[in-house]
PDB file of N, CA and C in Angstrom:
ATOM      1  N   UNK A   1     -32.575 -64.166  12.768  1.00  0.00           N
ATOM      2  CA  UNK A   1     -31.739 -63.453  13.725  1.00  0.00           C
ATOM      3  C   UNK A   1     -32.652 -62.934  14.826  1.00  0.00           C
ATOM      4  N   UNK A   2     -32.290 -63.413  16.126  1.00  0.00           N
ATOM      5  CA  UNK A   2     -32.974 -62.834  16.686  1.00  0.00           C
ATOM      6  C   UNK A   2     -32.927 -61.427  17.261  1.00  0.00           C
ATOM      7  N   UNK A   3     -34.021 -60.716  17.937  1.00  0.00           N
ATOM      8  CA  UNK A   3     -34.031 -59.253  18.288  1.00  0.00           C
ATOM      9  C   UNK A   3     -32.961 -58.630  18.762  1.00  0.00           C
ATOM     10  N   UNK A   4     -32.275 -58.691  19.849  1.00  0.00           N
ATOM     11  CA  UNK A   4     -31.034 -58.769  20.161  1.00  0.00           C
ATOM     12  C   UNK A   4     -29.823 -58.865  19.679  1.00  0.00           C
ATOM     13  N   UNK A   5     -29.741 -59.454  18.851  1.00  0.00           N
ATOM     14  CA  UNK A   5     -28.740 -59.759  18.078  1.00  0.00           C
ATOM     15  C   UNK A   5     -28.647 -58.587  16.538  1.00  0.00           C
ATOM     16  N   UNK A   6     -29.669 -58.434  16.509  1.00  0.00           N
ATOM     17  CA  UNK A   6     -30.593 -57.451  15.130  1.00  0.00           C
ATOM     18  C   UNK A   6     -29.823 -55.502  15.464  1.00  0.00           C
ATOM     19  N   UNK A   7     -30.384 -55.955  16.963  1.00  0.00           N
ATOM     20  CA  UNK A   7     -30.468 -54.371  17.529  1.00  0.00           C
ATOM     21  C   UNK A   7     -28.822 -53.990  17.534  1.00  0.00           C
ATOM     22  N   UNK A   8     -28.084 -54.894  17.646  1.00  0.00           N
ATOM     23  CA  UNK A   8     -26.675 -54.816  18.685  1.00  0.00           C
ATOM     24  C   UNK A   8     -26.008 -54.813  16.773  1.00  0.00           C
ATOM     25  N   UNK A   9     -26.290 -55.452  15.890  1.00  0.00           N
ATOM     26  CA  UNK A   9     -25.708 -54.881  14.573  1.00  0.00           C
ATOM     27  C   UNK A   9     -25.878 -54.316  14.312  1.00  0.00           C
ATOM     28  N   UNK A  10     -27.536 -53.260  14.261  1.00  0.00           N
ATOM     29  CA  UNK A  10     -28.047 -52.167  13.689  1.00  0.00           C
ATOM     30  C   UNK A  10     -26.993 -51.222  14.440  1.00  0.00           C
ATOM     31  N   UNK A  11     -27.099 -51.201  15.491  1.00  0.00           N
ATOM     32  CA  UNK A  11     -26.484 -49.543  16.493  1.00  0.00           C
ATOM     33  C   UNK A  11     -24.965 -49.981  15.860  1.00  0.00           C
ATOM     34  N   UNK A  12     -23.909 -50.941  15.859  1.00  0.00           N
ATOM     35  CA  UNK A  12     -22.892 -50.554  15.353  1.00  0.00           C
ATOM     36  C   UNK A  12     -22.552 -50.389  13.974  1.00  0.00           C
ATOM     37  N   UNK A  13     -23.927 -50.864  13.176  1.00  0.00           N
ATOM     38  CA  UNK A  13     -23.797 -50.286  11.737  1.00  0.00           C
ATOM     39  C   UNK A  13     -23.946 -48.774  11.734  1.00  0.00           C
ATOM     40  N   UNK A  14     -24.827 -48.633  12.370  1.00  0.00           N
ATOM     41  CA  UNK A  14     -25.463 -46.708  12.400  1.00  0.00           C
ATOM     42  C   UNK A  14     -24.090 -46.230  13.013  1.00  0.00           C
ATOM     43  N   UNK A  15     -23.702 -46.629  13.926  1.00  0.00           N
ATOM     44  CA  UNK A  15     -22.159 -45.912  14.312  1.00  0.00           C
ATOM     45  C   UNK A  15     -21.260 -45.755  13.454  1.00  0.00           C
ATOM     46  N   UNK A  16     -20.681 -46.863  12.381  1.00  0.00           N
ATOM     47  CA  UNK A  16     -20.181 -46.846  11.421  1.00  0.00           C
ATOM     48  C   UNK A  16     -20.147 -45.932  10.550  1.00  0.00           C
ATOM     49  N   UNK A  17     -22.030 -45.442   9.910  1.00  0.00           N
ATOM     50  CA  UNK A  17     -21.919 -44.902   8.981  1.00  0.00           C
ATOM     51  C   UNK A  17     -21.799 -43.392   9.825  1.00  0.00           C
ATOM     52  N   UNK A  18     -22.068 -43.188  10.877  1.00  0.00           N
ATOM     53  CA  UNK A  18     -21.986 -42.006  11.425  1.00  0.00           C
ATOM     54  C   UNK A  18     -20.931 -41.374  11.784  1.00  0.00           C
ATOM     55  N   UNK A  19     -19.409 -41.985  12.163  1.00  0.00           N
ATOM     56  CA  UNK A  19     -18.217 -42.043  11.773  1.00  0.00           C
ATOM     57  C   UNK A  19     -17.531 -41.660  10.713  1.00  0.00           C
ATOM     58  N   UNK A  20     -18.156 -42.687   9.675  1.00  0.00           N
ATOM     59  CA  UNK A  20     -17.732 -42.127   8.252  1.00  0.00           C
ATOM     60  C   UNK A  20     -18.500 -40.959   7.574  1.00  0.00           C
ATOM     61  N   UNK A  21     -19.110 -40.555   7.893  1.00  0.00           N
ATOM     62  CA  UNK A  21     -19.810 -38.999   7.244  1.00  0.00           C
ATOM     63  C   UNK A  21     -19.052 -37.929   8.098  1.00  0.00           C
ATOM     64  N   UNK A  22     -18.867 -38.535   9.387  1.00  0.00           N
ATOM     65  CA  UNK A  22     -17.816 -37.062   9.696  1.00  0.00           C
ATOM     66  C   UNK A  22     -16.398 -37.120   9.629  1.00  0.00           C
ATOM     67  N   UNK A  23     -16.005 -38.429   8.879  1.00  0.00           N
ATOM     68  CA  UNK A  23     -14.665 -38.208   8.621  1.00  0.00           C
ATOM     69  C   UNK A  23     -15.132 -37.522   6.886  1.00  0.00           C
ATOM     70  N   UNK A  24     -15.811 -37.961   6.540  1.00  0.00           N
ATOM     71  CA  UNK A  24     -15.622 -37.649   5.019  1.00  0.00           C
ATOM     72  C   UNK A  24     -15.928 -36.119   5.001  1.00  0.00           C
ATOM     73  N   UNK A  25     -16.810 -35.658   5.647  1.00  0.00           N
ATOM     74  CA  UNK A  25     -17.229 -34.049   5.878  1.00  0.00           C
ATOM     75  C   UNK A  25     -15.870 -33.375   6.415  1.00  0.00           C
ATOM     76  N   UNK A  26     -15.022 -33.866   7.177  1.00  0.00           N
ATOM     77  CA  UNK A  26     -13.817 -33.587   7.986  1.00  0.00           C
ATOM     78  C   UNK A  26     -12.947 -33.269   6.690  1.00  0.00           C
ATOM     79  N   UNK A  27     -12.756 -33.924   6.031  1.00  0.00           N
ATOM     80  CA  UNK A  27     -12.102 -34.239   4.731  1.00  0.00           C
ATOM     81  C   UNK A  27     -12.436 -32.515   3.771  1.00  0.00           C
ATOM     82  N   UNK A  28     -13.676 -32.977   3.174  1.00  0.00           N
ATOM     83  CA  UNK A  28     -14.157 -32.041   2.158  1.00  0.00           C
ATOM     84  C   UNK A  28     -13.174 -30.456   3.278  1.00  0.00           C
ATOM     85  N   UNK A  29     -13.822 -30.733   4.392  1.00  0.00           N
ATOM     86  CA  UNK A  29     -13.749 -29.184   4.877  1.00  0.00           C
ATOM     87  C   UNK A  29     -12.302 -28.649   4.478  1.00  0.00           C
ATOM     88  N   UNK A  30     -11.470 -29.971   5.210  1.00  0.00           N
ATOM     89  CA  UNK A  30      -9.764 -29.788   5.079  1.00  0.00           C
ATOM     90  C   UNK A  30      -9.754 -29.168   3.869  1.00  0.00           C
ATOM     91  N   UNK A  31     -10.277 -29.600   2.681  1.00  0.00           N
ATOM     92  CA  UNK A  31      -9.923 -29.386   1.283  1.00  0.00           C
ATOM     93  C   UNK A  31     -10.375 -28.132   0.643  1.00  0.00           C
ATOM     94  N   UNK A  32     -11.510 -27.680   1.727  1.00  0.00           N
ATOM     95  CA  UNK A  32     -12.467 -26.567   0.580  1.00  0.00           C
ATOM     96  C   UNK A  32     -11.761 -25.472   1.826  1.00  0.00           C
ATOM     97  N   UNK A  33     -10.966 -25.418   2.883  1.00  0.00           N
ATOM     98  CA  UNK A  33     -10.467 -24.469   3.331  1.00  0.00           C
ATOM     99  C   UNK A  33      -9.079 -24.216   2.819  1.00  0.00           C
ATOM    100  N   UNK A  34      -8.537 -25.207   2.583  1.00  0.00           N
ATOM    101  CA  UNK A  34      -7.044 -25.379   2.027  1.00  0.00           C
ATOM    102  C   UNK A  34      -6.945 -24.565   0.456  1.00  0.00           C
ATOM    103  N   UNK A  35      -8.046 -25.039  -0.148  1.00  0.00           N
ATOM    104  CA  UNK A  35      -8.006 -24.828  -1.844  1.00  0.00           C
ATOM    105  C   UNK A  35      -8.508 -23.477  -1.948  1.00  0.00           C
ATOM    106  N   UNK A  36      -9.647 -22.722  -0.898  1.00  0.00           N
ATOM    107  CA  UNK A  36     -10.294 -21.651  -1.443  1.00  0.00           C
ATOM    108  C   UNK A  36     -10.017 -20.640  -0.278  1.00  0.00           C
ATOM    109  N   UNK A  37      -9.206 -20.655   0.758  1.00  0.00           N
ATOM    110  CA  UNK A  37      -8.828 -19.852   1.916  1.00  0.00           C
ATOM    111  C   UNK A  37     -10.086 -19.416   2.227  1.00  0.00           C
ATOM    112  N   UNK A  38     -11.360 -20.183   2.333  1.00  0.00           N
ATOM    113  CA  UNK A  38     -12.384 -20.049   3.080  1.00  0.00           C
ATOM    114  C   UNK A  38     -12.271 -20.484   4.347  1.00  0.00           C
ATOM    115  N   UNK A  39     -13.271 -19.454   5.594  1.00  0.00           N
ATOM    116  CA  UNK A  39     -12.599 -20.003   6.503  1.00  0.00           C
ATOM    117  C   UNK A  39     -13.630 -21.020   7.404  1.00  0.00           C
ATOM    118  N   UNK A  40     -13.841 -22.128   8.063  1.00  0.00           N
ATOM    119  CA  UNK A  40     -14.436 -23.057   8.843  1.00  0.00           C
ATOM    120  C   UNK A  40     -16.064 -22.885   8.559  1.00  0.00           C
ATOM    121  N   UNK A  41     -16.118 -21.633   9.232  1.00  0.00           N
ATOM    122  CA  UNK A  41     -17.889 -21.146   8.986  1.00  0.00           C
ATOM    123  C   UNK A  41     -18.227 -21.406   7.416  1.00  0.00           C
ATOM    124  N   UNK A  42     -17.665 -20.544   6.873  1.00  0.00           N
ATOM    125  CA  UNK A  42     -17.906 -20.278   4.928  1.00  0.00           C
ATOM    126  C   UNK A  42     -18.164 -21.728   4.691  1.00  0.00           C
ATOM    127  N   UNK A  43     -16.799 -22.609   4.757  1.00  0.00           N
ATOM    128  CA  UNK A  43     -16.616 -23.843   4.245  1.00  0.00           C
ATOM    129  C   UNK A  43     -18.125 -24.483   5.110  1.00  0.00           C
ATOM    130  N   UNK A  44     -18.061 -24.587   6.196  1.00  0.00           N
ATOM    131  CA  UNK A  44     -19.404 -25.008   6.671  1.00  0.00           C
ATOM    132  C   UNK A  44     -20.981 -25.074   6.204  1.00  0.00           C
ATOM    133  N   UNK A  45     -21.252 -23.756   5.809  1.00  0.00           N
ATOM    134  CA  UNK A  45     -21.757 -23.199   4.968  1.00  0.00           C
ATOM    135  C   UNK A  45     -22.489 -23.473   3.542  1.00  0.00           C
ATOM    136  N   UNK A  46     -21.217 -23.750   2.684  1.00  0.00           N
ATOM    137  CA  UNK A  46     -20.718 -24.108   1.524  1.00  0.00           C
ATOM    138  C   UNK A  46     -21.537 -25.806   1.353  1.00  0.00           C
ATOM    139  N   UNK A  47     -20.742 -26.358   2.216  1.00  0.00           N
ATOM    140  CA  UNK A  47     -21.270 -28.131   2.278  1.00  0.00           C
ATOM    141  C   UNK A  47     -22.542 -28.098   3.039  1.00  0.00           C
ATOM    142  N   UNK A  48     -23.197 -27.564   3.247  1.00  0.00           N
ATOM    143  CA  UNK A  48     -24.071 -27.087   4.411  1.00  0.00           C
ATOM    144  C   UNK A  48     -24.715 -28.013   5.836  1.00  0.00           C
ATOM    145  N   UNK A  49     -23.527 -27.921   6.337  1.00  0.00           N
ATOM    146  CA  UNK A  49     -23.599 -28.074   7.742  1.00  0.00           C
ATOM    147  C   UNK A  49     -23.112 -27.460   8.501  1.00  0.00           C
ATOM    148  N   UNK A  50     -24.251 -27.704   9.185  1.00  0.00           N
ATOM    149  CA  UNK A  50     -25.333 -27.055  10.263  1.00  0.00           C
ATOM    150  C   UNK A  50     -24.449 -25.649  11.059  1.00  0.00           C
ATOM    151  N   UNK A  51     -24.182 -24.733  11.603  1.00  0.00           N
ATOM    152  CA  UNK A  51     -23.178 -24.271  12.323  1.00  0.00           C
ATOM    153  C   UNK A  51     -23.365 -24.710  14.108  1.00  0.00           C
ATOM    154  N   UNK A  52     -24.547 -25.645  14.231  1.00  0.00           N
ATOM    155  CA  UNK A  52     -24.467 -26.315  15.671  1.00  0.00           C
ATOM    156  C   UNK A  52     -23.463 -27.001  15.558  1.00  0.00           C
ATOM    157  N   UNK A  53     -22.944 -28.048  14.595  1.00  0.00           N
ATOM    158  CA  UNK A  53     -21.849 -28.761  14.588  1.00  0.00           C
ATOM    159  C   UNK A  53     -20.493 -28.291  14.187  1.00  0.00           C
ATOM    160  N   UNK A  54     -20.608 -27.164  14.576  1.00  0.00           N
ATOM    161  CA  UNK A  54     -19.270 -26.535  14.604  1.00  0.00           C
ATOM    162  C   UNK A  54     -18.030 -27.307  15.222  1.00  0.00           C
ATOM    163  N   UNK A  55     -18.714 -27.108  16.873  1.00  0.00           N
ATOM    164  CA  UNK A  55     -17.350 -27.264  17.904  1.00  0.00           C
ATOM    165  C   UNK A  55     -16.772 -28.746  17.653  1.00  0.00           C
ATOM    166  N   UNK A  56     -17.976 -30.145  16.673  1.00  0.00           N
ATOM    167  CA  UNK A  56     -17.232 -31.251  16.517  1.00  0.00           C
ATOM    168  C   UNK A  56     -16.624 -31.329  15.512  1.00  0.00           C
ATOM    169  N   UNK A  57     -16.746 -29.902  14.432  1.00  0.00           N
ATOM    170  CA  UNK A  57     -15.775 -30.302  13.369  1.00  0.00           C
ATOM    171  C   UNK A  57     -14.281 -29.735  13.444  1.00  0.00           C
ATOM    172  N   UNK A  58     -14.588 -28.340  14.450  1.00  0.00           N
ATOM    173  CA  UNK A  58     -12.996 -28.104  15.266  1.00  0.00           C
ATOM    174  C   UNK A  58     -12.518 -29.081  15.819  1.00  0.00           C
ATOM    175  N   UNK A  59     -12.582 -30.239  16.547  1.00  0.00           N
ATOM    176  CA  UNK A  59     -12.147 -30.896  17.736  1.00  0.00           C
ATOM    177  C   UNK A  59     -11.789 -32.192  15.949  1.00  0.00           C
ATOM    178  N   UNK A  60     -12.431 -32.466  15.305  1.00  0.00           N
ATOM    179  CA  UNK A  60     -12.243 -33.149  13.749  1.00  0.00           C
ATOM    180  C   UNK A  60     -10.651 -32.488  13.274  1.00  0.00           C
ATOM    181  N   UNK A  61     -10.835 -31.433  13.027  1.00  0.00           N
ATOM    182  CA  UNK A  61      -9.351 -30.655  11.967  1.00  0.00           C
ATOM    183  C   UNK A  61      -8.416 -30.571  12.999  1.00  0.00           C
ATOM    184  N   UNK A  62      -8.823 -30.189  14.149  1.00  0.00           N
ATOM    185  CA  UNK A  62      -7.299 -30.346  15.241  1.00  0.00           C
ATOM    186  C   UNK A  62      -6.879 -31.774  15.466  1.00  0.00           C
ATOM    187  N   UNK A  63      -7.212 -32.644  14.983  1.00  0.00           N
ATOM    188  CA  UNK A  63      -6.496 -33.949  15.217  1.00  0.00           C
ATOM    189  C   UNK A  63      -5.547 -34.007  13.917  1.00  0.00           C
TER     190      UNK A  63
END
């Protein structure tokens, strides 16, 4: 395979999995706020991520 071709699967594999960790983190949160009336931060916290990635996991649960 050449270089090009290598690079252009790698970046939409890495997109992929980078997608799916914040849907699946999106997920847990839905669940560990729903089940334990913890609220965004706590739950954040809890799974421990980061509180920089706050504002993308609000803009995540409002959809």
């Amino acid at each position: 395979m050449c270089n090009l071709s290598y690079g252009i699967l790698k970046q939409g594999y890495d997109s992929g999995v980078s997608l799916g960790l914040s849907q699946g983190m999106t997920v847990a949160l839905k669940n560990l706020m729903k089940n334990t009336n913890f609220t965004l931060d706590k739950s954040m916290a809890v799974l421990g991520i980061p509180l920089e990635e706050k504002s993308k996991y609000e803009a995540l649960l409002a959809q």
